[in-house]
C-alpha atoms as a PDB file:
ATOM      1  CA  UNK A   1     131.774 109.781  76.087  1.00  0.00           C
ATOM      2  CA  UNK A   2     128.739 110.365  74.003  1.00  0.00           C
ATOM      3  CA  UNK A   3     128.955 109.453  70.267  1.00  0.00           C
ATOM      4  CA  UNK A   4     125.680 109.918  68.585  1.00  0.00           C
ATOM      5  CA  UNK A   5     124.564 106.782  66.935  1.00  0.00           C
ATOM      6  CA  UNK A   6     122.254 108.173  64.636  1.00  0.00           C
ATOM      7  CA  UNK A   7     124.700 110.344  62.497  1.00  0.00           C
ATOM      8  CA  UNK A   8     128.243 108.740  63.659  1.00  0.00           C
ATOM      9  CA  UNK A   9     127.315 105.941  60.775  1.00  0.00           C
ATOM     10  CA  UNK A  10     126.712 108.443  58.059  1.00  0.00           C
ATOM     11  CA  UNK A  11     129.815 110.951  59.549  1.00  0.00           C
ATOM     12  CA  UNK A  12     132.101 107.677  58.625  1.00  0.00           C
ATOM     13  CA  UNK A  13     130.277 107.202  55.411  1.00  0.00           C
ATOM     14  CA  UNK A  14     131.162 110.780  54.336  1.00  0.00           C
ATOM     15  CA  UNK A  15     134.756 110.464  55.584  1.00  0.00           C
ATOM     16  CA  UNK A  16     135.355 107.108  53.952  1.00  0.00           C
ATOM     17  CA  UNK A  17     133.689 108.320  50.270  1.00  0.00           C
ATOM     18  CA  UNK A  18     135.615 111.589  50.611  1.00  0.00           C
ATOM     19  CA  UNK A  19     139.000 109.520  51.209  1.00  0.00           C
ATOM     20  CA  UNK A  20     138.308 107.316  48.281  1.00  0.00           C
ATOM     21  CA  UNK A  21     137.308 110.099  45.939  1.00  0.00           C
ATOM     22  CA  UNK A  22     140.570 111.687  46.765  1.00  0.00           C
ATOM     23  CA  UNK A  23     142.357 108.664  45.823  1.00  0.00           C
ATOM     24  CA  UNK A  24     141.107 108.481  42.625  1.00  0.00           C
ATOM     25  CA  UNK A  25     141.786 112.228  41.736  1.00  0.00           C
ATOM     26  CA  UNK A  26     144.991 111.946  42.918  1.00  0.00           C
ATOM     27  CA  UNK A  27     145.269 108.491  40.543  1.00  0.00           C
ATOM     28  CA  UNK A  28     144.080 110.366  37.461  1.00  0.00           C
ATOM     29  CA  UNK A  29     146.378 113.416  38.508  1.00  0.00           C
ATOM     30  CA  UNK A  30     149.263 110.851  38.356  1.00  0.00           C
ATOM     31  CA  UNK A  31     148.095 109.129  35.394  1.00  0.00           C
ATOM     32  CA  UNK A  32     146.732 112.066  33.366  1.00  0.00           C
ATOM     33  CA  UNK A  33     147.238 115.618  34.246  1.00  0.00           C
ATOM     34  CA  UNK A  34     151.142 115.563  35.680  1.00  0.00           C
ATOM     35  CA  UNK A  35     153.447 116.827  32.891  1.00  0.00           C
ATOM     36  CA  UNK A  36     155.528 114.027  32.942  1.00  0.00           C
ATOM     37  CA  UNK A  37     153.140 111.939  33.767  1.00  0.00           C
ATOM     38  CA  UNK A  38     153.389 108.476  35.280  1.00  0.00           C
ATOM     39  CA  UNK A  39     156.569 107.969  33.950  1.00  0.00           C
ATOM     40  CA  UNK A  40     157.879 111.097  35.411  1.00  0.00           C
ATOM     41  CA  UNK A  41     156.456 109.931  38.757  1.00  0.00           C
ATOM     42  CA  UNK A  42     157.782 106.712  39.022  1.00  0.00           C
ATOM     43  CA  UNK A  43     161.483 108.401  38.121  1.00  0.00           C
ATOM     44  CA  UNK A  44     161.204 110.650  39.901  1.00  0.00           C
ATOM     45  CA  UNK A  45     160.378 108.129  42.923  1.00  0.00           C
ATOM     46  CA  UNK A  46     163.419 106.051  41.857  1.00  0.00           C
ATOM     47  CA  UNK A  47     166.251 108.732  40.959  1.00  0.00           C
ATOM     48  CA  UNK A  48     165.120 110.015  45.010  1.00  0.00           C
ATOM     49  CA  UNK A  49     165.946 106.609  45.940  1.00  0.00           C
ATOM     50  CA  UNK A  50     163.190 104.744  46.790  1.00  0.00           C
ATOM     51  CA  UNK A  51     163.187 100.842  45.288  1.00  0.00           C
ATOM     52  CA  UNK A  52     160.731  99.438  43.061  1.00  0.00           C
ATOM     53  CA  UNK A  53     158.899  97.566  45.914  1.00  0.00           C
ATOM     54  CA  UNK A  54     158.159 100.777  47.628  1.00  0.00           C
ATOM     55  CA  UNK A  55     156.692 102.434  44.791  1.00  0.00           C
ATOM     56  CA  UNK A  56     154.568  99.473  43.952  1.00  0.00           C
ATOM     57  CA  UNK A  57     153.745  99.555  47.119  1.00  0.00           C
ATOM     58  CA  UNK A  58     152.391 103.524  47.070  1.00  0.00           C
ATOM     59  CA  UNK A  59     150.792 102.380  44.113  1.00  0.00           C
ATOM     60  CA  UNK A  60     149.063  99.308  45.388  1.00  0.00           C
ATOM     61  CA  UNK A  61     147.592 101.612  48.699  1.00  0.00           C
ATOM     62  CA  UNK A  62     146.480 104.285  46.299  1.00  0.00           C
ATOM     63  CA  UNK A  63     144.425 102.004  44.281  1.00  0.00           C
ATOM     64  CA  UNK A  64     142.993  99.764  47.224  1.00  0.00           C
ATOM     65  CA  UNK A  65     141.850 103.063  48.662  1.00  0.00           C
ATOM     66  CA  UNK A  66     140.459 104.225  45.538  1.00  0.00           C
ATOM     67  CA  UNK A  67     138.666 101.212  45.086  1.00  0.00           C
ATOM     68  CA  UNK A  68     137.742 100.019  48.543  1.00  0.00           C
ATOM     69  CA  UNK A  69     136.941 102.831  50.257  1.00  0.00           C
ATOM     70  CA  UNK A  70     134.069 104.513  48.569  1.00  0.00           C
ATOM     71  CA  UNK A  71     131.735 101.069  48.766  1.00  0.00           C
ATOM     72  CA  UNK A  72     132.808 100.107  52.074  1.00  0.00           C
ATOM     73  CA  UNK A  73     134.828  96.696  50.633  1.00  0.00           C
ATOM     74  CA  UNK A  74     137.195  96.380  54.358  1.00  0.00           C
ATOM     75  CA  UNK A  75     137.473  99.492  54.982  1.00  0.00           C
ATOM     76  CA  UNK A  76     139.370  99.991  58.484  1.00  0.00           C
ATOM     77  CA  UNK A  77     141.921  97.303  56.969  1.00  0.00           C
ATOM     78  CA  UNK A  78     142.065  99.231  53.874  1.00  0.00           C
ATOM     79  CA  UNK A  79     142.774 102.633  55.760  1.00  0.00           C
ATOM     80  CA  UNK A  80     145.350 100.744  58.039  1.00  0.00           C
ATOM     81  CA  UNK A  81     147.140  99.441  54.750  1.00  0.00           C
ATOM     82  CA  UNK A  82     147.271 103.082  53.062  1.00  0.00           C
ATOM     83  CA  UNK A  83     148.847 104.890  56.375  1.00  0.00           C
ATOM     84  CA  UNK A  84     151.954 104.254  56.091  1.00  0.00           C
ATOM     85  CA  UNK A  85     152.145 105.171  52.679  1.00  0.00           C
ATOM     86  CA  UNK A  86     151.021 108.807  53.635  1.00  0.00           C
ATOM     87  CA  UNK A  87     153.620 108.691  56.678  1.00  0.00           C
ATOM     88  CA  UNK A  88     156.141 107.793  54.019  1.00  0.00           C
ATOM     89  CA  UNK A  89     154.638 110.939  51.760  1.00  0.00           C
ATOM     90  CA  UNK A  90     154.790 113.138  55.112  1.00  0.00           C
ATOM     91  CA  UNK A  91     158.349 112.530  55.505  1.00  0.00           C
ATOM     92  CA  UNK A  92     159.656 112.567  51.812  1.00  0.00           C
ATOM     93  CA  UNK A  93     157.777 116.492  51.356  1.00  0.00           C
ATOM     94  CA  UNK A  94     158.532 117.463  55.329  1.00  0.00           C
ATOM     95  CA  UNK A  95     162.506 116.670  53.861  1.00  0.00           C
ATOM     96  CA  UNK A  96     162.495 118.392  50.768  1.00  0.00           C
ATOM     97  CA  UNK A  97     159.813 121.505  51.409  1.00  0.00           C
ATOM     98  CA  UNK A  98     158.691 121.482  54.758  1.00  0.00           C
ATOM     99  CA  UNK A  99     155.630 121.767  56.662  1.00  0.00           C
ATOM    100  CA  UNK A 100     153.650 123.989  55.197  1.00  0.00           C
ATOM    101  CA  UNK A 101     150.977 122.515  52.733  1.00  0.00           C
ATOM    102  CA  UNK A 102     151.835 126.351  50.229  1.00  0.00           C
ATOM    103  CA  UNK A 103     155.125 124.993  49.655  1.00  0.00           C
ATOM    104  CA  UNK A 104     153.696 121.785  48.486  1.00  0.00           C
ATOM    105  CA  UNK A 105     155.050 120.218  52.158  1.00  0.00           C
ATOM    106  CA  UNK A 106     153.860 117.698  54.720  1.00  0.00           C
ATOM    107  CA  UNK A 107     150.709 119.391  55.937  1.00  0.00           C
ATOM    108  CA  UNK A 108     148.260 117.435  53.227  1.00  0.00           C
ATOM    109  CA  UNK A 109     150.038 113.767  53.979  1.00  0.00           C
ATOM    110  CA  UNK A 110     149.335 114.319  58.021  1.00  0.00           C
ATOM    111  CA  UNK A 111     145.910 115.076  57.217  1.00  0.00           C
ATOM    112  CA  UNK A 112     145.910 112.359  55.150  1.00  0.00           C
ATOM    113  CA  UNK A 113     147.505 110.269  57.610  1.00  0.00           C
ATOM    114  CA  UNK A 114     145.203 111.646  60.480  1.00  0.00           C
ATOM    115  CA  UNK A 115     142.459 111.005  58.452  1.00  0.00           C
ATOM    116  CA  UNK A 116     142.941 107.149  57.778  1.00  0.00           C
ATOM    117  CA  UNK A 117     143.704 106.829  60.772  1.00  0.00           C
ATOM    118  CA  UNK A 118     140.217 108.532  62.126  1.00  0.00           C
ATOM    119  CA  UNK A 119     138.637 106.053  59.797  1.00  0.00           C
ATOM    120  CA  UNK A 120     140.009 102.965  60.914  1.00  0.00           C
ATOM    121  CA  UNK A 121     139.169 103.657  64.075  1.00  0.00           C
ATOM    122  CA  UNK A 122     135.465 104.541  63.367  1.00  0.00           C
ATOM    123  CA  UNK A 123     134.578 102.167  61.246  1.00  0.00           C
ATOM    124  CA  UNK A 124     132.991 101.345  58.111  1.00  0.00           C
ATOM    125  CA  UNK A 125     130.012 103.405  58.230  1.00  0.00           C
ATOM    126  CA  UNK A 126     126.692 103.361  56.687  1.00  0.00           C
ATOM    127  CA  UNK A 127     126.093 101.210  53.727  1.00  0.00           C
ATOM    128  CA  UNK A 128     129.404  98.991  53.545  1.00  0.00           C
ATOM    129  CA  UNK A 129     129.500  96.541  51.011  1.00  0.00           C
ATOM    130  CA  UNK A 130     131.783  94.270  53.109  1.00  0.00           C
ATOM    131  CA  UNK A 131     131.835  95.292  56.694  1.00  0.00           C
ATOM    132  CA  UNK A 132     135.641  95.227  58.078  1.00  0.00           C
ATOM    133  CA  UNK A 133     136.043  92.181  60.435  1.00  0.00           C
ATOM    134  CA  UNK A 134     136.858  93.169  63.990  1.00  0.00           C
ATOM    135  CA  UNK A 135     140.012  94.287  65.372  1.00  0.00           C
ATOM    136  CA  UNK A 136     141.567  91.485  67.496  1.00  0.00           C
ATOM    137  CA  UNK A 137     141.330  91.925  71.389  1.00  0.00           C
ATOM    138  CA  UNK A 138     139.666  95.515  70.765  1.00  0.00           C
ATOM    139  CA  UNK A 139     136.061  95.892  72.268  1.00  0.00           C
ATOM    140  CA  UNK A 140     135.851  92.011  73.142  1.00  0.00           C
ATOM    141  CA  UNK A 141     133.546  90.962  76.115  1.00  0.00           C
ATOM    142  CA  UNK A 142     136.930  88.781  77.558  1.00  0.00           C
ATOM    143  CA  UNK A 143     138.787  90.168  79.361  1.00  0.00           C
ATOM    144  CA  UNK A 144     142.252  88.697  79.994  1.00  0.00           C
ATOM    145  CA  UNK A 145     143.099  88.480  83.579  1.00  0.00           C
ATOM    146  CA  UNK A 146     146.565  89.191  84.301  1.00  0.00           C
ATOM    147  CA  UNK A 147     148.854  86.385  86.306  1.00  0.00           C
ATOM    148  CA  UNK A 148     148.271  86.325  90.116  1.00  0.00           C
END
């Protein structure tokens, strides 16, 4: 398994800046440039079903990406808190459009998802402002021995 530890840093940097810039386009698409704007997104959210919590919710992931992600501010917990939002995107367009990302469908939100995901698992990359603390019992120098 060879990563290179020169460029690995700055590969995460450009995959956490490019997930953050994202968010906020997709923010100010929400917010600015959809026809029925914010309103019309938050209906639309509700009349589909979805309660208030889980729409504050998709809210509160978009912006903590938007915000955390391009300086670095916890950004493997910040990735791990936005998945499931993009799962729960995945399914809601795989349901109504399908797959293919043409048809407005689920493509995007697995990229999305695959994406976070990537970056959670990498890291923070170069030039965090607050490095994410460890993941419990991942990488640790103790081992647990199992019962004899």
């Amino acid at each position: 398994m060879a990563i290179d530890q020169r460029t690995a840093p700055y590969a995460a940097l450009l995959l956490r800046v490019t997930l953050g810039v994202l968010a906020i386009l997709h923010l100010y698409w929400k917010f600015y440039v959809r026809p029925d704007g914010f309103d019309g997104w938050w209906n639309g959210l509700a009349n589909a079903g979805y309660p208030s919590w889980v729409i504050l919710y998709v809210l509160s992931g978009e912006f903590a990406g938007a915000l955390c992600l391009i300086p670095g501010i916890y950004t493997r917990w910040v990735a791990l808190y936005a998945m499931p939002l993009m799962i729960g995107a995945a399914q809601f367009w795989l349901q109504r459009t399908g797959f293919f990302f043409t048809a407005s469908g689920a493509e995007m939100p697995i990229l999305w998802t695959v994406a976070l995901l990537a970056q959670a698992g990498i890291g923070d990359g170069a030039y965090a402002l607050a490095p994410s603390p460890k993941f419990p019992f991942i990488g640790s120098s103790h081992r647990a021995m199992p019962a004899e």
